[in-house]
PDB file of N, CA and C in Angstrom:
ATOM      1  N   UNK A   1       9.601  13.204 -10.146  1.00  0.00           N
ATOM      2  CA  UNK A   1       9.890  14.493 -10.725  1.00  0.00           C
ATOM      3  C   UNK A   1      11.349  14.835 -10.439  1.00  0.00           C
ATOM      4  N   UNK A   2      11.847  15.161 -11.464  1.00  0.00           N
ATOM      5  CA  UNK A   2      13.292  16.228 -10.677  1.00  0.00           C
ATOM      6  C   UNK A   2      13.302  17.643 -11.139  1.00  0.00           C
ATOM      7  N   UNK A   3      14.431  17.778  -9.695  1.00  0.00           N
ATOM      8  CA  UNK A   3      14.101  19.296 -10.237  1.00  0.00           C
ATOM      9  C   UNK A   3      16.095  19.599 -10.627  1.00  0.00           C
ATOM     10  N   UNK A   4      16.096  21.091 -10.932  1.00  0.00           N
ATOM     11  CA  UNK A   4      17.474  21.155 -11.213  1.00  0.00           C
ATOM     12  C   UNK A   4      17.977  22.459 -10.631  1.00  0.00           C
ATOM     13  N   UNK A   5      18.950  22.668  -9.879  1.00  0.00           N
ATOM     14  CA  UNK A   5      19.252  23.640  -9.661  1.00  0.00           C
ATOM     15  C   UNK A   5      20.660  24.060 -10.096  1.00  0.00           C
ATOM     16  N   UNK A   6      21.255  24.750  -9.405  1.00  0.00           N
ATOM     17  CA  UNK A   6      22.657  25.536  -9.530  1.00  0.00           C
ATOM     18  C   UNK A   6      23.313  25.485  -8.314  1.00  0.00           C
ATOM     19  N   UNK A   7      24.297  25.478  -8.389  1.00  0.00           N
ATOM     20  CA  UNK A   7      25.748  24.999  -6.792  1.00  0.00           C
ATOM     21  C   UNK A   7      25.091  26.143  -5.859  1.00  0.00           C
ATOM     22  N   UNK A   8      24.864  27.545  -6.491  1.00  0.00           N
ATOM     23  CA  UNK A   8      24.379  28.499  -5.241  1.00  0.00           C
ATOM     24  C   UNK A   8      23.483  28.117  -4.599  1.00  0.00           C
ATOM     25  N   UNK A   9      22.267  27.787  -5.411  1.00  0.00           N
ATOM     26  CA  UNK A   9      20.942  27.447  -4.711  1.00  0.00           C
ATOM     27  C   UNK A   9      21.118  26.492  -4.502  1.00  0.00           C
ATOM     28  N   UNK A  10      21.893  25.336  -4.495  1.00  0.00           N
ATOM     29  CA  UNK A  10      21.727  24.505  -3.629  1.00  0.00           C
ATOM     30  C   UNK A  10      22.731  24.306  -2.330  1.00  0.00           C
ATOM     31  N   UNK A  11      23.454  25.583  -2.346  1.00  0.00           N
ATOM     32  CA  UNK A  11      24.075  25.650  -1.160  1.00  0.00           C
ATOM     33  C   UNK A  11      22.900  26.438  -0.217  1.00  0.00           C
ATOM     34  N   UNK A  12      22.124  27.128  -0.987  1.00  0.00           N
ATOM     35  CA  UNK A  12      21.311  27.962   0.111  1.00  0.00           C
ATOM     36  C   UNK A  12      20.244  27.044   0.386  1.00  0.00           C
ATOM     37  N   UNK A  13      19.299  26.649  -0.072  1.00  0.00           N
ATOM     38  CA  UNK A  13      18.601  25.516   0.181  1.00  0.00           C
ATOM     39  C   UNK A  13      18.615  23.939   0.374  1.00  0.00           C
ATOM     40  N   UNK A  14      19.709  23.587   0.631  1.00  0.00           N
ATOM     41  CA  UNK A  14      19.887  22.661   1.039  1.00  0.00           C
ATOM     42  C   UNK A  14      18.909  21.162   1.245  1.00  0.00           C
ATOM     43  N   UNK A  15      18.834  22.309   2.785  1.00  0.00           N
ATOM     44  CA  UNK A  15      17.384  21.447   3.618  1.00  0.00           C
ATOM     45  C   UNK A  15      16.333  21.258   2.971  1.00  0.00           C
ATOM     46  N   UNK A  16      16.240  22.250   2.625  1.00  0.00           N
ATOM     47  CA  UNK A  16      14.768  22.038   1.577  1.00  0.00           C
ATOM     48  C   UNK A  16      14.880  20.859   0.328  1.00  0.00           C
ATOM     49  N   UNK A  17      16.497  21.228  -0.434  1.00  0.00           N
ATOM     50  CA  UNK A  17      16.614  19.685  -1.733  1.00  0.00           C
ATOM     51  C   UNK A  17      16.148  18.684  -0.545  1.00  0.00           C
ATOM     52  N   UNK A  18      16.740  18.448   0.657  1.00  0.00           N
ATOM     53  CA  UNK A  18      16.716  17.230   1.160  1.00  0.00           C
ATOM     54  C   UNK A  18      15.592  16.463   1.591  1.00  0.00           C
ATOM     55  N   UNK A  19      14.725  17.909   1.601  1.00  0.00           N
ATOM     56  CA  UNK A  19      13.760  17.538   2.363  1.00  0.00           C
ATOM     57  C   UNK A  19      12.639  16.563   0.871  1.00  0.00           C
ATOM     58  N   UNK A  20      12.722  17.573  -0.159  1.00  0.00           N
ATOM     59  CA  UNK A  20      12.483  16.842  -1.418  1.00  0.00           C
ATOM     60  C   UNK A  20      12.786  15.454  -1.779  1.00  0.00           C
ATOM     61  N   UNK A  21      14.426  15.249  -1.382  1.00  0.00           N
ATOM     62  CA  UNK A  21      14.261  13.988  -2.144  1.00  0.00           C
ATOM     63  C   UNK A  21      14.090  12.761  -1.072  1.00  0.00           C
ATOM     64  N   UNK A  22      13.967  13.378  -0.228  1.00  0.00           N
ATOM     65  CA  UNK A  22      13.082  12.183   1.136  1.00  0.00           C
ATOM     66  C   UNK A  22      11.740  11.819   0.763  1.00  0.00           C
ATOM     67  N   UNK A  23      11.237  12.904  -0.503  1.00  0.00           N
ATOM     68  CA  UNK A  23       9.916  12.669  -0.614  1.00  0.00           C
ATOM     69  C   UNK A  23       9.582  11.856  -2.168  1.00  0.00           C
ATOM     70  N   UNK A  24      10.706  11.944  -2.264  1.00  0.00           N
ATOM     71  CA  UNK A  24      11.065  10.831  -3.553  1.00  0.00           C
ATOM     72  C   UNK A  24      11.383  11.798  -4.812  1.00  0.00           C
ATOM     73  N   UNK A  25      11.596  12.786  -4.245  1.00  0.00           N
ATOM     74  CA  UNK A  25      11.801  13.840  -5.887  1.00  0.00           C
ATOM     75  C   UNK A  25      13.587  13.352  -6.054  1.00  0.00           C
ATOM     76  N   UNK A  26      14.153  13.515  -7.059  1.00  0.00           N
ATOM     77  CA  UNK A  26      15.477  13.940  -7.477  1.00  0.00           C
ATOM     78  C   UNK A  26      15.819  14.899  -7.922  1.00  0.00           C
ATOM     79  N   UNK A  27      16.908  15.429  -7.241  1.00  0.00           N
ATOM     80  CA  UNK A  27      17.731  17.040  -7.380  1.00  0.00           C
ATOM     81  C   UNK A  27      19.414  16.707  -8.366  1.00  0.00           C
ATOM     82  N   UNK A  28      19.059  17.291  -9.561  1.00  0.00           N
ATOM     83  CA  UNK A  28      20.541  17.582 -10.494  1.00  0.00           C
ATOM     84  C   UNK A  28      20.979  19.125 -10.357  1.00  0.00           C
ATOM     85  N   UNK A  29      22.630  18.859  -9.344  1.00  0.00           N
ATOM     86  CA  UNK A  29      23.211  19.998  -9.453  1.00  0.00           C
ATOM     87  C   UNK A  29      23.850  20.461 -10.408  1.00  0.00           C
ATOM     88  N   UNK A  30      23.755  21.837 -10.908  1.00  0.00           N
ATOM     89  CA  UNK A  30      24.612  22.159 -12.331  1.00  0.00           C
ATOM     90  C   UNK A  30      25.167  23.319 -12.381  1.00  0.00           C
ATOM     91  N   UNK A  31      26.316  23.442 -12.485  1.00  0.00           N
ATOM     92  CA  UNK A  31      27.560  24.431 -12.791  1.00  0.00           C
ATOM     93  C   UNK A  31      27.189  24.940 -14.227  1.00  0.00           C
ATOM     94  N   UNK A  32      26.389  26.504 -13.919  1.00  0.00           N
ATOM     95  CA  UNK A  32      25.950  26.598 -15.526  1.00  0.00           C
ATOM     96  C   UNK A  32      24.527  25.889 -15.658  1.00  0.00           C
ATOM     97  N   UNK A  33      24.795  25.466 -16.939  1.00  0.00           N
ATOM     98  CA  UNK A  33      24.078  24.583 -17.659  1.00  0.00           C
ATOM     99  C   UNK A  33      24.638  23.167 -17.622  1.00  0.00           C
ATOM    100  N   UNK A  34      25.529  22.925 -17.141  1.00  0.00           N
ATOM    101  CA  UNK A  34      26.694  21.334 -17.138  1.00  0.00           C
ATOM    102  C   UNK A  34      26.025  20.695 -15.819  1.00  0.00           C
ATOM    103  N   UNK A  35      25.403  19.862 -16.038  1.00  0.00           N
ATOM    104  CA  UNK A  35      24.949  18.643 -14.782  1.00  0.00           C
ATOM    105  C   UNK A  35      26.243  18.478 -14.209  1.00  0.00           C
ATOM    106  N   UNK A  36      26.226  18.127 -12.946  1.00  0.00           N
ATOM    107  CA  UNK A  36      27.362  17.663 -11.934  1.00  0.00           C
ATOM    108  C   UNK A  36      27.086  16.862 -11.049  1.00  0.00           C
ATOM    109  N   UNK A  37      25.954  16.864 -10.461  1.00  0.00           N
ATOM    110  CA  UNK A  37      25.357  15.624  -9.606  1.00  0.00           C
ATOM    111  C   UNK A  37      23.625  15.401  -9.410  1.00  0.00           C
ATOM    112  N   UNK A  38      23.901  14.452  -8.887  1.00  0.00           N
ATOM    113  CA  UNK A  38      22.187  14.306  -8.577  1.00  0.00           C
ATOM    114  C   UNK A  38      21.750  13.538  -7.471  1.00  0.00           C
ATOM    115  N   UNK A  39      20.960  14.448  -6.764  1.00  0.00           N
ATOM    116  CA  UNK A  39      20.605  13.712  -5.283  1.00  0.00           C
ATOM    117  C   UNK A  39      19.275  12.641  -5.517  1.00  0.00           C
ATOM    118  N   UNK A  40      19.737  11.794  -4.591  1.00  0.00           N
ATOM    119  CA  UNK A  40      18.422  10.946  -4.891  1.00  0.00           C
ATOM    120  C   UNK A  40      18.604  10.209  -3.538  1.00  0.00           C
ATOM    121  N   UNK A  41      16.894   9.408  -3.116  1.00  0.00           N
ATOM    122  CA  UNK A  41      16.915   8.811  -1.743  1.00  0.00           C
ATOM    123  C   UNK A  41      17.503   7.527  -1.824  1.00  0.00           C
ATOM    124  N   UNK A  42      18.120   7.389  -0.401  1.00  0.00           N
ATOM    125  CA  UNK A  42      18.661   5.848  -0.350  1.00  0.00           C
ATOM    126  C   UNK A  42      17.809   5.199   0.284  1.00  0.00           C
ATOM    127  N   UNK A  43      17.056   3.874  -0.509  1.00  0.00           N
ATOM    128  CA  UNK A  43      16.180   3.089   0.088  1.00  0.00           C
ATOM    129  C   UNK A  43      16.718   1.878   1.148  1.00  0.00           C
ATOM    130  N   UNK A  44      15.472   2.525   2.024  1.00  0.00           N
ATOM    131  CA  UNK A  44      15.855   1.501   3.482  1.00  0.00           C
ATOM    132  C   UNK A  44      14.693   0.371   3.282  1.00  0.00           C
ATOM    133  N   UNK A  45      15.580  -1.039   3.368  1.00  0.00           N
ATOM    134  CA  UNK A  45      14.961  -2.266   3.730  1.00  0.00           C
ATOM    135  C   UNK A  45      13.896  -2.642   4.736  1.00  0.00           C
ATOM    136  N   UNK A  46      12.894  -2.570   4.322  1.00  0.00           N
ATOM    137  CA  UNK A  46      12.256  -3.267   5.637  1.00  0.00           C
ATOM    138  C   UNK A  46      11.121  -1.705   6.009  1.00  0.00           C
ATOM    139  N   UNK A  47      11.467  -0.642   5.471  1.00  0.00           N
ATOM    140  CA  UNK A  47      11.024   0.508   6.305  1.00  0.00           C
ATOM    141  C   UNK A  47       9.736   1.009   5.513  1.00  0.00           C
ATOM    142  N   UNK A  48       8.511   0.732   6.493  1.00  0.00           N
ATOM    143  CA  UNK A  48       7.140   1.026   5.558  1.00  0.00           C
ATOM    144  C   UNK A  48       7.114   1.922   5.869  1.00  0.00           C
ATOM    145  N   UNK A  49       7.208   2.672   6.513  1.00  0.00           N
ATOM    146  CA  UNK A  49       6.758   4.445   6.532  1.00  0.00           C
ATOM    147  C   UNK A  49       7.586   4.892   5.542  1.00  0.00           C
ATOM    148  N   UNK A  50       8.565   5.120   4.822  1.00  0.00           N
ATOM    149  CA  UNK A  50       9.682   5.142   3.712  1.00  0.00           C
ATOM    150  C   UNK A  50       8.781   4.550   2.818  1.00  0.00           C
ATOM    151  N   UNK A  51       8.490   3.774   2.087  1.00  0.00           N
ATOM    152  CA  UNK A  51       7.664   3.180   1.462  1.00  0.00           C
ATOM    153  C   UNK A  51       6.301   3.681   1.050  1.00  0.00           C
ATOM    154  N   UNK A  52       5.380   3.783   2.209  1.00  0.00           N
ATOM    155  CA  UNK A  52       3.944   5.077   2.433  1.00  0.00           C
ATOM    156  C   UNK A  52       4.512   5.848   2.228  1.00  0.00           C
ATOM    157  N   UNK A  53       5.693   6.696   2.259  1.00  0.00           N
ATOM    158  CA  UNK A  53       5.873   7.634   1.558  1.00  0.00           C
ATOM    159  C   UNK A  53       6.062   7.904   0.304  1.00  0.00           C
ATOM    160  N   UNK A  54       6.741   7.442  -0.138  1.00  0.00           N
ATOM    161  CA  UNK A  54       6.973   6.749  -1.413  1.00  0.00           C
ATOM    162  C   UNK A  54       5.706   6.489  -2.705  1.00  0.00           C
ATOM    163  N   UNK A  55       5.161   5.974  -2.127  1.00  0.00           N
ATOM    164  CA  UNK A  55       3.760   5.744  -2.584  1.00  0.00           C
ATOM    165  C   UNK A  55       2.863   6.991  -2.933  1.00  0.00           C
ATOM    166  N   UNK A  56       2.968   7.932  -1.837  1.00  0.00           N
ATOM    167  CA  UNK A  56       2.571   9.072  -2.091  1.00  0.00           C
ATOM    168  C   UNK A  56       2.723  10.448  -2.277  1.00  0.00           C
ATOM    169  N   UNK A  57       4.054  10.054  -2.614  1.00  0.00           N
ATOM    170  CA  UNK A  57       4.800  11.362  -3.373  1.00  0.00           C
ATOM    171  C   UNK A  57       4.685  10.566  -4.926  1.00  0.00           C
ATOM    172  N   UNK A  58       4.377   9.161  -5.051  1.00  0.00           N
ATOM    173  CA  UNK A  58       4.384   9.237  -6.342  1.00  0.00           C
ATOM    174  C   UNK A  58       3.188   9.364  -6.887  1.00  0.00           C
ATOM    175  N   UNK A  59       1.962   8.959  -5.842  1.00  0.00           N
ATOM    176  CA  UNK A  59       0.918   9.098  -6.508  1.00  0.00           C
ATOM    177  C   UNK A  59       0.379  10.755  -6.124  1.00  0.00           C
ATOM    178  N   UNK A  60       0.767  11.652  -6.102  1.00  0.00           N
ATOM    179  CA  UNK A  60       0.553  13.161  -6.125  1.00  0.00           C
ATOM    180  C   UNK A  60       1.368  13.774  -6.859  1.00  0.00           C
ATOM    181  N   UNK A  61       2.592  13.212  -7.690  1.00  0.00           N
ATOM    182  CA  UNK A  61       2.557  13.090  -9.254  1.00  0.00           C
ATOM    183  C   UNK A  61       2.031  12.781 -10.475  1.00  0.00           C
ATOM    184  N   UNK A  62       1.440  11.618 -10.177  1.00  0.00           N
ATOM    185  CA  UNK A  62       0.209  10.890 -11.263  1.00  0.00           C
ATOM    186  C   UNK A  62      -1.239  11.832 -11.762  1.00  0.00           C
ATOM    187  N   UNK A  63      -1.053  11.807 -12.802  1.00  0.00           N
ATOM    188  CA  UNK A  63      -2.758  12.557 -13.255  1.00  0.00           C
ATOM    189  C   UNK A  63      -3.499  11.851 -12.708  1.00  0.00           C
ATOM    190  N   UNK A  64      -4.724  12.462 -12.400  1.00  0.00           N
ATOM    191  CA  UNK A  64      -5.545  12.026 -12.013  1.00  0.00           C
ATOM    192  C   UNK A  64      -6.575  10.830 -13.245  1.00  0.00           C
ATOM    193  N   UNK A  65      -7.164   9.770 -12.606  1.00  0.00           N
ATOM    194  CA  UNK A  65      -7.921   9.084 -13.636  1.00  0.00           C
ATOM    195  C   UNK A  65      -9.160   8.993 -13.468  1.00  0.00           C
ATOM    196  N   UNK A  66      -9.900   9.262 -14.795  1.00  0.00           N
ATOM    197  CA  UNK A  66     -11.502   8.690 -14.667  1.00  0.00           C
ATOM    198  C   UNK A  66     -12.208   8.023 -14.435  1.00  0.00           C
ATOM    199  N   UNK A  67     -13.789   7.845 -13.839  1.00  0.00           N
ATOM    200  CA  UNK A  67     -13.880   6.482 -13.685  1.00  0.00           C
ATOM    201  C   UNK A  67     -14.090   6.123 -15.607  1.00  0.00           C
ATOM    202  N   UNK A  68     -14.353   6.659 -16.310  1.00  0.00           N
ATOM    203  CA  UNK A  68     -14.522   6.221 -17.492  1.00  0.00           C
ATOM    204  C   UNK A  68     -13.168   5.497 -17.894  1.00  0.00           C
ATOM    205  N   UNK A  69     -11.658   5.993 -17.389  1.00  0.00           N
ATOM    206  CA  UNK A  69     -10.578   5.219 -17.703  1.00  0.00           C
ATOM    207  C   UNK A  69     -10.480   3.835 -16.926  1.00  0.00           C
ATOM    208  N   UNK A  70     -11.260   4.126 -16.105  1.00  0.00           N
ATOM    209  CA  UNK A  70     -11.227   2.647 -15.158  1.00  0.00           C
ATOM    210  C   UNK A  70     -12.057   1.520 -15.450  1.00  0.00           C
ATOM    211  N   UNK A  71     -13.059   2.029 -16.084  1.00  0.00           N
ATOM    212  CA  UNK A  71     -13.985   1.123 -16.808  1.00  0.00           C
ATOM    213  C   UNK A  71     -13.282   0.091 -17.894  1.00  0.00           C
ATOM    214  N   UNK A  72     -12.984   1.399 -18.871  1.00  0.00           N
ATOM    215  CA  UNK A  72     -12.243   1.125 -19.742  1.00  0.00           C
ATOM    216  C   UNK A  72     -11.106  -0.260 -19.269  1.00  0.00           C
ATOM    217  N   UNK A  73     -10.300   0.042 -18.971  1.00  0.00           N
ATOM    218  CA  UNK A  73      -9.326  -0.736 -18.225  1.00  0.00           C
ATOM    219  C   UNK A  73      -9.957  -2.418 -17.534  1.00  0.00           C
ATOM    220  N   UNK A  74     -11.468  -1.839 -16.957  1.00  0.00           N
ATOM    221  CA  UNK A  74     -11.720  -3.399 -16.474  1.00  0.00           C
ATOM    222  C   UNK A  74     -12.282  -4.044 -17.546  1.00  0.00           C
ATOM    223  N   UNK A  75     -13.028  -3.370 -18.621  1.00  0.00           N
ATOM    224  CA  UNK A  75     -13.562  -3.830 -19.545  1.00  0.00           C
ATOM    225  C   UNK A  75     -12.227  -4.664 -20.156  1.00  0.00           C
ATOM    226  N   UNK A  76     -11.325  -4.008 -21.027  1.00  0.00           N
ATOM    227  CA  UNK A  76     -10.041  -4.745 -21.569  1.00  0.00           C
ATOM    228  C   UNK A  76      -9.762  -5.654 -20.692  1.00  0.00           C
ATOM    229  N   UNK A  77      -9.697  -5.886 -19.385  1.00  0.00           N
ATOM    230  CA  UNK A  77      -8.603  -7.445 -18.735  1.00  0.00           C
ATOM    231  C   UNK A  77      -9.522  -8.649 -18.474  1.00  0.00           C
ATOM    232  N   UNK A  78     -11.021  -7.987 -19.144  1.00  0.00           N
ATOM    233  CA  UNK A  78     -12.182  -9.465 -19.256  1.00  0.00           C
ATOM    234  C   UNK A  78     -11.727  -9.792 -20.634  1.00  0.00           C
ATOM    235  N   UNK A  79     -11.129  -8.965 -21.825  1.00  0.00           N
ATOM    236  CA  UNK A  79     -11.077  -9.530 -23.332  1.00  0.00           C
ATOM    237  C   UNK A  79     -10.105 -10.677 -23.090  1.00  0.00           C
ATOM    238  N   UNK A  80      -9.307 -10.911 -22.122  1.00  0.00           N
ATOM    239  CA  UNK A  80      -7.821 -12.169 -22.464  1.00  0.00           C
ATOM    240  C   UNK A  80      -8.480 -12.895 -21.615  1.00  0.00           C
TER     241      UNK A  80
END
């Protein structure tokens, strides 16, 4: 997900963007309406807790699925 803010709010909240994009979100700062930057995490090698995280900031983005979509799904990868 990203989110977008403005130079104020992200001078006042800061900690909080940061704390976001540790959690895998991305933050675009914008003067106005004019994009100017965008925070995003720097991935560390080797680091599974970074990773488990990762995993589940993305999957608490994801819709949720059915088991009827899952069926579905195992049914199709017996057709090939």
């Amino acid at each position: 997900m990203t989110i977008t803010v403005k130079v104020g709010e992200a001078k006042t909240h800061l900690s909080n963007l940061l704390a976001k994009v540790e959690a895998g979100e991305e933050v675009i700062i914008s003067r106005g309406n004019e994009p100017i930057a965008k925070l995003s995490r720097i991935p560390k090698i080797n680091d599974l807790g970074a990773l488990i995280e990762e995993v589940r900031a993305a999957r608490s983005r994801a819709k949720p699925v059915t088991a009827e979509e899952v069926l579905a799904w195992k049914h199709d990868s017996h057709r090939y």
